[in-house]
PDB file of N, CA and C in Angstrom:
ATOM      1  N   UNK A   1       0.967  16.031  -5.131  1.00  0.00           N
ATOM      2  CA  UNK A   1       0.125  15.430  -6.134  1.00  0.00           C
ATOM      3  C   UNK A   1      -0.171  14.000  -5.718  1.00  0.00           C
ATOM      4  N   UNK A   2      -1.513  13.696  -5.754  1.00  0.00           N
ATOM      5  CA  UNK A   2      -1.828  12.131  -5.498  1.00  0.00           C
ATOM      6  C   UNK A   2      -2.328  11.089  -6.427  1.00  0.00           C
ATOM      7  N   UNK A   3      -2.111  10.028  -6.481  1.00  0.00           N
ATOM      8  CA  UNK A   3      -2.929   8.964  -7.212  1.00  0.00           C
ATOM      9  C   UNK A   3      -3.714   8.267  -6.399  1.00  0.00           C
ATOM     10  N   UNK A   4      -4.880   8.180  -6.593  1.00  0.00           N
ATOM     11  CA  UNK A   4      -5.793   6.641  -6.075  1.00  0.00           C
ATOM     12  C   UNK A   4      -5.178   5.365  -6.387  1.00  0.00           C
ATOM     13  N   UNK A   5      -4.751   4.941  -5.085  1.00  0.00           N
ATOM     14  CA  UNK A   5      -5.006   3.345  -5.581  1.00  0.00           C
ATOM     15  C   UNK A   5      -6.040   2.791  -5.150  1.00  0.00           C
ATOM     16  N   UNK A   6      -6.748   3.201  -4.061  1.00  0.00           N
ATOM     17  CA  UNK A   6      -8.334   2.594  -4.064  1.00  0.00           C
ATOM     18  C   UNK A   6      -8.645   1.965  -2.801  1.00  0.00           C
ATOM     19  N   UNK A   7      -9.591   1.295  -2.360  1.00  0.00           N
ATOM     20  CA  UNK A   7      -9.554   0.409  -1.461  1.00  0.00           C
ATOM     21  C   UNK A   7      -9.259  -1.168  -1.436  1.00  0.00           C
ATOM     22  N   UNK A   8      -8.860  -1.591  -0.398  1.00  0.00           N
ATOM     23  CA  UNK A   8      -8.794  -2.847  -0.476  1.00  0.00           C
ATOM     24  C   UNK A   8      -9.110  -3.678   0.173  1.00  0.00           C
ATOM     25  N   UNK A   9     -10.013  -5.046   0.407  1.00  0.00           N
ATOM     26  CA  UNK A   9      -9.716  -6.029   1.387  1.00  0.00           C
ATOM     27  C   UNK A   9      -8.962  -6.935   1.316  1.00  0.00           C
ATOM     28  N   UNK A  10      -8.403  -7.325   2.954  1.00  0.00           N
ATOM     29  CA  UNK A  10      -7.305  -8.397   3.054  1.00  0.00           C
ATOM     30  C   UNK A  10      -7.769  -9.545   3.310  1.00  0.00           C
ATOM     31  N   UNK A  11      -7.854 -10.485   3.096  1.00  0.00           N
ATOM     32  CA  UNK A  11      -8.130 -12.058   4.228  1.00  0.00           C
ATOM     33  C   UNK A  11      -7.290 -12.623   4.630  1.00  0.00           C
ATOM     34  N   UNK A  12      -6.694 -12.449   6.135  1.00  0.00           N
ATOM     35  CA  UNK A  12      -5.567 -12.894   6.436  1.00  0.00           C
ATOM     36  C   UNK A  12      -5.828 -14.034   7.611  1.00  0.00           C
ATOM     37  N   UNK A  13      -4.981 -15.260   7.128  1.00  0.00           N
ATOM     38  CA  UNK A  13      -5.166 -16.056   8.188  1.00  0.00           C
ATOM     39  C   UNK A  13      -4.393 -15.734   9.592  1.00  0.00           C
ATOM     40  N   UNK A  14      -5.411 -16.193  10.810  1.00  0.00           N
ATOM     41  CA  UNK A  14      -4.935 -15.797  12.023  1.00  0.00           C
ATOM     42  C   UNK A  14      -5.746 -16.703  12.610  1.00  0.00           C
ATOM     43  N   UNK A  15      -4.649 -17.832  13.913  1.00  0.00           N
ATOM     44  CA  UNK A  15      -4.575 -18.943  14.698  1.00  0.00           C
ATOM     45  C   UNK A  15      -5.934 -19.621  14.072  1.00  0.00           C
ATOM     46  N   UNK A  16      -6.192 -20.323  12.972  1.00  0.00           N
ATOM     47  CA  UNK A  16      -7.443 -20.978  12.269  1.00  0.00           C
ATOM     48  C   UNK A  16      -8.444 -20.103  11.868  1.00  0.00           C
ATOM     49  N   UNK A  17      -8.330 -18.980  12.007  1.00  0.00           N
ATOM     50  CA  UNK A  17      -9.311 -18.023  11.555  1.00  0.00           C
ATOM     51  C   UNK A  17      -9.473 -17.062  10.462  1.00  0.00           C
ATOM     52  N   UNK A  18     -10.346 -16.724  10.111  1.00  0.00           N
ATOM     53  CA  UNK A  18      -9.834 -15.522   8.732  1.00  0.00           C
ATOM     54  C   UNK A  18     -10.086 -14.428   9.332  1.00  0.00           C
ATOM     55  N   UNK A  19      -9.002 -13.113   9.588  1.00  0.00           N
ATOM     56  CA  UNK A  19      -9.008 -12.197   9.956  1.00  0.00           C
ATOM     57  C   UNK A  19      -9.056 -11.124   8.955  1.00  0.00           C
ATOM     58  N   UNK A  20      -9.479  -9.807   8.507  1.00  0.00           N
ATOM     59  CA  UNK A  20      -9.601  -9.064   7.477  1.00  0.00           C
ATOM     60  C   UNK A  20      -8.776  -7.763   7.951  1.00  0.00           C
ATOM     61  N   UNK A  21      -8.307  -6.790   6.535  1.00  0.00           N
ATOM     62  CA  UNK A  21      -7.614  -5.938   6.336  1.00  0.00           C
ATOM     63  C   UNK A  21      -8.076  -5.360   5.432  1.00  0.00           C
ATOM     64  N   UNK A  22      -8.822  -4.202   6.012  1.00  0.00           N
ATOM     65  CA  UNK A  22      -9.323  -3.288   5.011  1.00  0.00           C
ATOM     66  C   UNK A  22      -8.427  -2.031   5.361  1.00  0.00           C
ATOM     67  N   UNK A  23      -8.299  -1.576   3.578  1.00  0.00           N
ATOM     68  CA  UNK A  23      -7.432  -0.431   3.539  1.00  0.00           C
ATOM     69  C   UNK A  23      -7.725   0.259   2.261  1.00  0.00           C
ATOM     70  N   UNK A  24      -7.521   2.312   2.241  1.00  0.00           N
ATOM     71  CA  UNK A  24      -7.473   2.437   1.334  1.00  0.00           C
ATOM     72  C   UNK A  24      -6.148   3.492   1.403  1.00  0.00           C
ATOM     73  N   UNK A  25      -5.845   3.379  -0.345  1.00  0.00           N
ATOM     74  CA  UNK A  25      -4.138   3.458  -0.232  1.00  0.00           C
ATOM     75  C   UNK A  25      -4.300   4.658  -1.038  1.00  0.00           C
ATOM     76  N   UNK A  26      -3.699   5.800  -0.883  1.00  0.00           N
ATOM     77  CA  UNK A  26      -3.542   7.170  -1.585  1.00  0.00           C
ATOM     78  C   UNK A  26      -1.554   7.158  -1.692  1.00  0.00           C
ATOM     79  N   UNK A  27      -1.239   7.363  -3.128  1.00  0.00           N
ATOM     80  CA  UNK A  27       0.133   7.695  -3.239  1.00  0.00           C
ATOM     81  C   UNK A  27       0.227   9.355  -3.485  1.00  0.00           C
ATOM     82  N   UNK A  28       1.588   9.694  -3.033  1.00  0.00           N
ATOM     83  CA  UNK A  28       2.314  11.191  -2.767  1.00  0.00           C
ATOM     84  C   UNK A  28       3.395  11.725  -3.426  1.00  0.00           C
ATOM     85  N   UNK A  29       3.205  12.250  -4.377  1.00  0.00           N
ATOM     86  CA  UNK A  29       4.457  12.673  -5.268  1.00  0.00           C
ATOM     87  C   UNK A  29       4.593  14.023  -5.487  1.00  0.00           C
ATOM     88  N   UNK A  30       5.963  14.582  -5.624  1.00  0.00           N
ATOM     89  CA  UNK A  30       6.104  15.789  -5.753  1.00  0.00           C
ATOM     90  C   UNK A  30       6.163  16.643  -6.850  1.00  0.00           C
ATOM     91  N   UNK A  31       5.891  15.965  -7.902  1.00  0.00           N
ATOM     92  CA  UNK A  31       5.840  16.281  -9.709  1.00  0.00           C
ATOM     93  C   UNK A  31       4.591  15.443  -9.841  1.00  0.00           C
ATOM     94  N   UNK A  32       3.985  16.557 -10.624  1.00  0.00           N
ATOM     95  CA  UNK A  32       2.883  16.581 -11.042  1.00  0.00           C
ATOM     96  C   UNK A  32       2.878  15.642 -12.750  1.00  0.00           C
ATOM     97  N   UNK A  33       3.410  15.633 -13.271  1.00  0.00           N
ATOM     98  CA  UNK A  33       3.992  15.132 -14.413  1.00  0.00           C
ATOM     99  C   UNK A  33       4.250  13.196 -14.206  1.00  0.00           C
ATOM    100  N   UNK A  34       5.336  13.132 -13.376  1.00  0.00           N
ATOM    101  CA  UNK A  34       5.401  11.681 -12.569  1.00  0.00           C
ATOM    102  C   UNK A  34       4.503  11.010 -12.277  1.00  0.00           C
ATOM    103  N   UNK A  35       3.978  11.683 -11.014  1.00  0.00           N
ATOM    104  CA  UNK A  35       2.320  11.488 -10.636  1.00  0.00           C
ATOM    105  C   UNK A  35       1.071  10.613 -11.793  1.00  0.00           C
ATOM    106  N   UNK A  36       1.299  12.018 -12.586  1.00  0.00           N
ATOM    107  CA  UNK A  36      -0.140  11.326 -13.569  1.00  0.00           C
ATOM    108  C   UNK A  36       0.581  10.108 -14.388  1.00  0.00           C
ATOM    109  N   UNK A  37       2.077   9.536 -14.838  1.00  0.00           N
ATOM    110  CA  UNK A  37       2.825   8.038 -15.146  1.00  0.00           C
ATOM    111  C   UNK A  37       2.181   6.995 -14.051  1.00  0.00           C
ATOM    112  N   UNK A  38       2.081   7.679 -12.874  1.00  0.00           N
ATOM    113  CA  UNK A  38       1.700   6.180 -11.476  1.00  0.00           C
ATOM    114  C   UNK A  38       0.746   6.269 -11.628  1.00  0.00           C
ATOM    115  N   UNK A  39       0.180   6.941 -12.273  1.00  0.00           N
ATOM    116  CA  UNK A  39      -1.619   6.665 -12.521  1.00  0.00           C
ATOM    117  C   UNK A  39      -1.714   5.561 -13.556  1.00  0.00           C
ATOM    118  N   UNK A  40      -1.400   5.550 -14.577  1.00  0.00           N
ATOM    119  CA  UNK A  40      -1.197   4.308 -15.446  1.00  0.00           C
ATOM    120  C   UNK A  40      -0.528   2.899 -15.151  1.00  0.00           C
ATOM    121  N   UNK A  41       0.402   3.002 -13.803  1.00  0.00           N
ATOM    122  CA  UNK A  41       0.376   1.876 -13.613  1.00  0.00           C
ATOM    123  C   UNK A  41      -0.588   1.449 -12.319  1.00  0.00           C
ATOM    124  N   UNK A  42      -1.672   2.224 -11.890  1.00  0.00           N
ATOM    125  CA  UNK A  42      -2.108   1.591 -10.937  1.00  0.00           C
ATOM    126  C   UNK A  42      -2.292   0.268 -10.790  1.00  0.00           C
ATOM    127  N   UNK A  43      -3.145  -0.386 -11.919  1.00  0.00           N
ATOM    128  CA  UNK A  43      -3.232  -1.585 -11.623  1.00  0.00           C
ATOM    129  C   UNK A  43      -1.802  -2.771 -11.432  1.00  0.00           C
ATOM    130  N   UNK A  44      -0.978  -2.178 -11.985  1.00  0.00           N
ATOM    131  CA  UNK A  44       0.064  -3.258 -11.712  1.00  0.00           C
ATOM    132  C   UNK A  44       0.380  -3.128 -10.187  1.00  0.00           C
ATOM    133  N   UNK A  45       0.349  -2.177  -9.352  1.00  0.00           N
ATOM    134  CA  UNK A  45       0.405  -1.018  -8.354  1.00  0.00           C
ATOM    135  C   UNK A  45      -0.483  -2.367  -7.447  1.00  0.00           C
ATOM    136  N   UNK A  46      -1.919  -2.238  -8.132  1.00  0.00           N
ATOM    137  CA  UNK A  46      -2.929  -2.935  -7.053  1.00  0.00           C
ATOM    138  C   UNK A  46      -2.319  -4.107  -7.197  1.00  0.00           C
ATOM    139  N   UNK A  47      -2.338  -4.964  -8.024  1.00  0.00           N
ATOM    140  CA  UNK A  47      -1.755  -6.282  -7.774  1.00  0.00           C
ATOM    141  C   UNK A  47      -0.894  -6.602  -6.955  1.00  0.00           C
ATOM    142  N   UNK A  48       0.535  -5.927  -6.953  1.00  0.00           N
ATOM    143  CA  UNK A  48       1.666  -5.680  -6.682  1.00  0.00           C
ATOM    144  C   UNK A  48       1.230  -5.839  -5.035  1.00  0.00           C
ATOM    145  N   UNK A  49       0.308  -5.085  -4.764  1.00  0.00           N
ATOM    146  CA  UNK A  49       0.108  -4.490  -3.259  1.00  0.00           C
ATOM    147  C   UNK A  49      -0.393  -5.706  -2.369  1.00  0.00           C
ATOM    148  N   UNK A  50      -1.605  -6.286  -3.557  1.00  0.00           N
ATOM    149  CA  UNK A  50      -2.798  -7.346  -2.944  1.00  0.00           C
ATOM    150  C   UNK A  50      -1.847  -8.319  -2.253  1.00  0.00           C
ATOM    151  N   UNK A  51      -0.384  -8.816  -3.201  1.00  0.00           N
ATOM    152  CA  UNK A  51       0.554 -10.257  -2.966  1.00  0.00           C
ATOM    153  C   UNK A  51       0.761  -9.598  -1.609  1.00  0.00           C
ATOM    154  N   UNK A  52       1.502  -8.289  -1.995  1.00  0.00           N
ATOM    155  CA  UNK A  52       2.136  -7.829  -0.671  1.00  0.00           C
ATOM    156  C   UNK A  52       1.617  -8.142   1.058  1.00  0.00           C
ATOM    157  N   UNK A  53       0.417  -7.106   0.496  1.00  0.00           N
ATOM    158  CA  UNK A  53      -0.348  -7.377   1.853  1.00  0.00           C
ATOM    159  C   UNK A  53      -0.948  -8.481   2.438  1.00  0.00           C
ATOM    160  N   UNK A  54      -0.952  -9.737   1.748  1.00  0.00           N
ATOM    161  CA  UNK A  54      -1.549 -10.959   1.587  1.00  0.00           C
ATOM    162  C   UNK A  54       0.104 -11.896   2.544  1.00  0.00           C
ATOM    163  N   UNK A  55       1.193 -11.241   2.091  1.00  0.00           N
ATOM    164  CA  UNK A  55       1.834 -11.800   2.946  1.00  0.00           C
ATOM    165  C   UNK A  55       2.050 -11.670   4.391  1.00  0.00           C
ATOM    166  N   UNK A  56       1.331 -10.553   4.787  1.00  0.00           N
ATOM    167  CA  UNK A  56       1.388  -9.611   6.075  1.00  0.00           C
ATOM    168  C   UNK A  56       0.772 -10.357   7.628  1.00  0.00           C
ATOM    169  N   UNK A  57       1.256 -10.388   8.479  1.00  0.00           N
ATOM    170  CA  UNK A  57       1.250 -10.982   9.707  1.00  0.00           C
ATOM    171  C   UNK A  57      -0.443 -10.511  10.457  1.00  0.00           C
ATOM    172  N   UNK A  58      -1.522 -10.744  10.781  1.00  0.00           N
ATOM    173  CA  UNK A  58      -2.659 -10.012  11.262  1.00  0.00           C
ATOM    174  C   UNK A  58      -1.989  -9.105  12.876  1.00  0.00           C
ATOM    175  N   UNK A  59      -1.637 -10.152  13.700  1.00  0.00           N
ATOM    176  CA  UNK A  59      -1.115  -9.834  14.737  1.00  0.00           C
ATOM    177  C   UNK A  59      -0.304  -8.308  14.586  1.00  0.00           C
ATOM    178  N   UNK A  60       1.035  -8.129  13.427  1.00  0.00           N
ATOM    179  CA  UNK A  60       1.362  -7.018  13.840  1.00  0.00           C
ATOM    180  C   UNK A  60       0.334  -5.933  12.746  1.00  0.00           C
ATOM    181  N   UNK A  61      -0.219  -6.029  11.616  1.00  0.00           N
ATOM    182  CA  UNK A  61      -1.043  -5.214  10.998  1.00  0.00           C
ATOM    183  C   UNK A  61      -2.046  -4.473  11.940  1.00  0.00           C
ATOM    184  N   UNK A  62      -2.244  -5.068  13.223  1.00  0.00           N
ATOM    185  CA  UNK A  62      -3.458  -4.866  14.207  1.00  0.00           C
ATOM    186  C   UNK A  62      -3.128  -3.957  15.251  1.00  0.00           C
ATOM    187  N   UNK A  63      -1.793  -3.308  15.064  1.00  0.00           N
ATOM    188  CA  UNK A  63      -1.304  -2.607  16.201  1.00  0.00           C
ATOM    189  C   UNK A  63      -0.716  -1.357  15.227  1.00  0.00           C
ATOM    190  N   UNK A  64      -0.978   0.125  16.411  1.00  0.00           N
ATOM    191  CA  UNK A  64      -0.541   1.025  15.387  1.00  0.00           C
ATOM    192  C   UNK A  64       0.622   1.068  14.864  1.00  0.00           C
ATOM    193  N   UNK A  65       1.777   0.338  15.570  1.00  0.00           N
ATOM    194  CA  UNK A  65       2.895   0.244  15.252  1.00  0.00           C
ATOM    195  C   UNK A  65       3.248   0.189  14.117  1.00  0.00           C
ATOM    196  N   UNK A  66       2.512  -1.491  13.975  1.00  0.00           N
ATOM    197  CA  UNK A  66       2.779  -2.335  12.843  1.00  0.00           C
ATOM    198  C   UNK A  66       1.860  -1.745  11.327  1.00  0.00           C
ATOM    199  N   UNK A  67       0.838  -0.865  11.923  1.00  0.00           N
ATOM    200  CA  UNK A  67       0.421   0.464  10.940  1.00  0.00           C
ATOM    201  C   UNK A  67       1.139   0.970   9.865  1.00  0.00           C
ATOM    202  N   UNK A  68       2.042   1.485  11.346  1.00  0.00           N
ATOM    203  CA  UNK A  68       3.249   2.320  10.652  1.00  0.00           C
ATOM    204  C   UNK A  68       3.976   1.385  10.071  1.00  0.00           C
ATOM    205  N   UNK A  69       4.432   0.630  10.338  1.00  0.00           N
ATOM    206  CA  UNK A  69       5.918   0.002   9.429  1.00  0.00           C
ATOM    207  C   UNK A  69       5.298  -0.516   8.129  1.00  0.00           C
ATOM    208  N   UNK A  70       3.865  -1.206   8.192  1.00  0.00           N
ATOM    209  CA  UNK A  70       3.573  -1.309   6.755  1.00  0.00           C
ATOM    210  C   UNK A  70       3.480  -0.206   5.778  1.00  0.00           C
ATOM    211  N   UNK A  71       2.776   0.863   6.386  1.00  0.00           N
ATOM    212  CA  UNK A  71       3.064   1.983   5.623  1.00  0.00           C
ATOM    213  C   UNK A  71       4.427   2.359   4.670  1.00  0.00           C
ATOM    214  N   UNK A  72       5.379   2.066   5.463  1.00  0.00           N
ATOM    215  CA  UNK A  72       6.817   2.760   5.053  1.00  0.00           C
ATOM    216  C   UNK A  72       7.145   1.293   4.109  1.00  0.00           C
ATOM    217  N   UNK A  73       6.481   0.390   4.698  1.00  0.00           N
ATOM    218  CA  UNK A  73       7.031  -1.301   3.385  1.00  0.00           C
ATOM    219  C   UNK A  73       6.616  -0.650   2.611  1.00  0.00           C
ATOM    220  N   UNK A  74       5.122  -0.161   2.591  1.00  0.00           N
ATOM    221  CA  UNK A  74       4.328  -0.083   1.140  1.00  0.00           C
ATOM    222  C   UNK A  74       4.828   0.803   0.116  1.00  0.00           C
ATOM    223  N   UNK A  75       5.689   1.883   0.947  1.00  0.00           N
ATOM    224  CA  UNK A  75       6.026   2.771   0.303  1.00  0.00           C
ATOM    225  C   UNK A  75       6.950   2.121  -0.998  1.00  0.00           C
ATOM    226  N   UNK A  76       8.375   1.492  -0.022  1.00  0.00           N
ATOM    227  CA  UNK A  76       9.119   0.439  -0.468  1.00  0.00           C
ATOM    228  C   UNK A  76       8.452  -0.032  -1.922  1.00  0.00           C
ATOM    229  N   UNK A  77       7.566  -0.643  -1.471  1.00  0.00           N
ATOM    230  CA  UNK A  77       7.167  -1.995  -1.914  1.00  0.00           C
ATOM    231  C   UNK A  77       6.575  -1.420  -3.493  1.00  0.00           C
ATOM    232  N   UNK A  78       5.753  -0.464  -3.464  1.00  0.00           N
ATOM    233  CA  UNK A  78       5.439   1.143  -4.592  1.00  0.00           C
ATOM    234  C   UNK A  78       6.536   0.934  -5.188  1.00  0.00           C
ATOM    235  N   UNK A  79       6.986   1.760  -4.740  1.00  0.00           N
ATOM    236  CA  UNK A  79       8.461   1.862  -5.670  1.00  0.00           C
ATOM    237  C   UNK A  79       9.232   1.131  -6.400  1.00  0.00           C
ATOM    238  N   UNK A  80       9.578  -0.096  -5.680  1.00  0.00           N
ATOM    239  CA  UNK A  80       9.998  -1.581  -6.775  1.00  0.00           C
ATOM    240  C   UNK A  80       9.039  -1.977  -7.665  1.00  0.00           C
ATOM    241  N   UNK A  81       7.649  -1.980  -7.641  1.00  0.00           N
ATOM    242  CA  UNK A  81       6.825  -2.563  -8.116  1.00  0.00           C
ATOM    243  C   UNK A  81       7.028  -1.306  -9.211  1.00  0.00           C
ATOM    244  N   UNK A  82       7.225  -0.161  -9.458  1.00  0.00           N
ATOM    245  CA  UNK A  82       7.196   0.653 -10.514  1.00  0.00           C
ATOM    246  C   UNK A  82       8.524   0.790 -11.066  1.00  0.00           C
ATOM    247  N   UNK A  83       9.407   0.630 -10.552  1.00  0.00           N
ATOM    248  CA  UNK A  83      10.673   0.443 -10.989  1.00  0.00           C
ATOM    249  C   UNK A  83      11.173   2.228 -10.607  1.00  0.00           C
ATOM    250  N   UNK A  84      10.766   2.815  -9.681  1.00  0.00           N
ATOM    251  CA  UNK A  84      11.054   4.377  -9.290  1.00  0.00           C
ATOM    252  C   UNK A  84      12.986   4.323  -9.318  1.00  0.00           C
ATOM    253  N   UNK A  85      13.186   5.842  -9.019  1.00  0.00           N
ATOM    254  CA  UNK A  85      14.678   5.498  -8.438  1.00  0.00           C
ATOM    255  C   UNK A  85      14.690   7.284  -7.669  1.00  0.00           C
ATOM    256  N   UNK A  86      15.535   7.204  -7.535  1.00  0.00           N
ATOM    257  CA  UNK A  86      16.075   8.252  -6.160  1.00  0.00           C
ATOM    258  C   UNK A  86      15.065  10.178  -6.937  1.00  0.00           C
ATOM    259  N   UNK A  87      15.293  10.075  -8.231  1.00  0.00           N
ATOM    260  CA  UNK A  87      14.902  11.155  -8.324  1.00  0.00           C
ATOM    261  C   UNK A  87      13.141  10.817  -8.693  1.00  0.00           C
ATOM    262  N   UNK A  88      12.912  10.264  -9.897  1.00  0.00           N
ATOM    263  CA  UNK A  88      11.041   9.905  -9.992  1.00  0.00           C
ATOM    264  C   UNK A  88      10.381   8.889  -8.973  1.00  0.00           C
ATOM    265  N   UNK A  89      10.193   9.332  -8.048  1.00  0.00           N
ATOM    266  CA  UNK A  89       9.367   8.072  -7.048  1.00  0.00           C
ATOM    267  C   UNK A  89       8.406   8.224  -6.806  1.00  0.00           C
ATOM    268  N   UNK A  90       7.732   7.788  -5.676  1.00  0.00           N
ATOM    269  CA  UNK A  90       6.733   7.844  -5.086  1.00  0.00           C
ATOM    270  C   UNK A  90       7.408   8.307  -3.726  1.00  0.00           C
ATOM    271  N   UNK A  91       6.838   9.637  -3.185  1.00  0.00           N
ATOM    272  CA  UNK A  91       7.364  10.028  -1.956  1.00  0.00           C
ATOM    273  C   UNK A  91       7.011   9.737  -0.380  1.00  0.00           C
ATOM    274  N   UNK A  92       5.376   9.443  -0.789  1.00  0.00           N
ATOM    275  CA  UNK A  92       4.742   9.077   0.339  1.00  0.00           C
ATOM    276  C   UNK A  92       3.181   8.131  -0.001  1.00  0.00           C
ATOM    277  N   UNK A  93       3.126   7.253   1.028  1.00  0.00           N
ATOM    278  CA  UNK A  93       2.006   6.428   0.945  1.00  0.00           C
ATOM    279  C   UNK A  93       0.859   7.091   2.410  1.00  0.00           C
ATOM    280  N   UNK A  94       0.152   7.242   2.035  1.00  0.00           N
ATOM    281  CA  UNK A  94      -0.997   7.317   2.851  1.00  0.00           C
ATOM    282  C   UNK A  94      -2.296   6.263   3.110  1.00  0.00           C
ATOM    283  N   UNK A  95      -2.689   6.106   4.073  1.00  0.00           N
ATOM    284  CA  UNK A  95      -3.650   5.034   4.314  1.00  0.00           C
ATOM    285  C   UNK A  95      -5.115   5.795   4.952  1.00  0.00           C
ATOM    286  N   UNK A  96      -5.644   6.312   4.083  1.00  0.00           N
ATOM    287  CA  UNK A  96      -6.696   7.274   4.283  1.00  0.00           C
ATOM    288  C   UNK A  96      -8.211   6.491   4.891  1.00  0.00           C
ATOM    289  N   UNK A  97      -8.147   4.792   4.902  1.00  0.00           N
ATOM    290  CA  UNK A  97      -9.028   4.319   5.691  1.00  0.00           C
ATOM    291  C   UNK A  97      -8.142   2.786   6.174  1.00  0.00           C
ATOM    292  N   UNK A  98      -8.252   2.475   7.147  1.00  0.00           N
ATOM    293  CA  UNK A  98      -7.739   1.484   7.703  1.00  0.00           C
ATOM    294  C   UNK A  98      -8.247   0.530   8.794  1.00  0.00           C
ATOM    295  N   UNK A  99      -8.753  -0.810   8.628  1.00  0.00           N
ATOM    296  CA  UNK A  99      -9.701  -1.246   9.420  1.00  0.00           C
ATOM    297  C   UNK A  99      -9.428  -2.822   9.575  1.00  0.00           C
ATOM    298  N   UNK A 100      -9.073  -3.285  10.839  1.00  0.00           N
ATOM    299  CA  UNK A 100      -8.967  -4.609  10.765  1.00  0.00           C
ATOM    300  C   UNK A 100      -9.698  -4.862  12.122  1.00  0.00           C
ATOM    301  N   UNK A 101     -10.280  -6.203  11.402  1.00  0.00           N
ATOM    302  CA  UNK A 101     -11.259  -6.798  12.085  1.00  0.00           C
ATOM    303  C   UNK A 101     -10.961  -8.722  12.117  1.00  0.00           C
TER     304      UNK A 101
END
């Protein structure tokens, strides 16, 4: 089961420059019931995300690596921001468009 969280742009500073982070974020849950609760908090969800990603390095966001590891923060990062715990969470984050420039 998924929720939209939507798309997003980043403006991230890099060596005097503004570098951008576009992303769009799909969440993954295994109860259907749960699921449609993270739908109501999306927006705290988007906020939550914007600080997040706003703290994020351009350099490693720009490599698939660093792809991946934000992915698995965000997941993290989901989850505190909703207050989840081991059994109602969020199981997986997906990044269904991803673009830095």
């Amino acid at each position: 089961f998924y929720a939209e969280v939507g798309e997003m742009l980043i403006a991230l500073p890099h060596k005097g420059l503004t570098r951008h982070l576009q992303l769009t974020v799909q969440l993954v849950g295994h109860d259907e019931a749960y699921m449609k609760t993270v739908e109501n908090d999306v927006p705290a969800i988007r906020n939550g995300l914007l600080v997040f990603f706003n703290q994020q390095d351009f350099e490693s966001v720009a490599t698939f690596a660093g792809r991946e590891v934000l992915r698995r923060d965000t997941l993290q990062r989901v989850n505190e921001i909703i207050g989840a715990n081991m059994e109602d969470r969020v199981a997986d984050v997906y990044f269904t468009a991803y673009i830095t420039q």
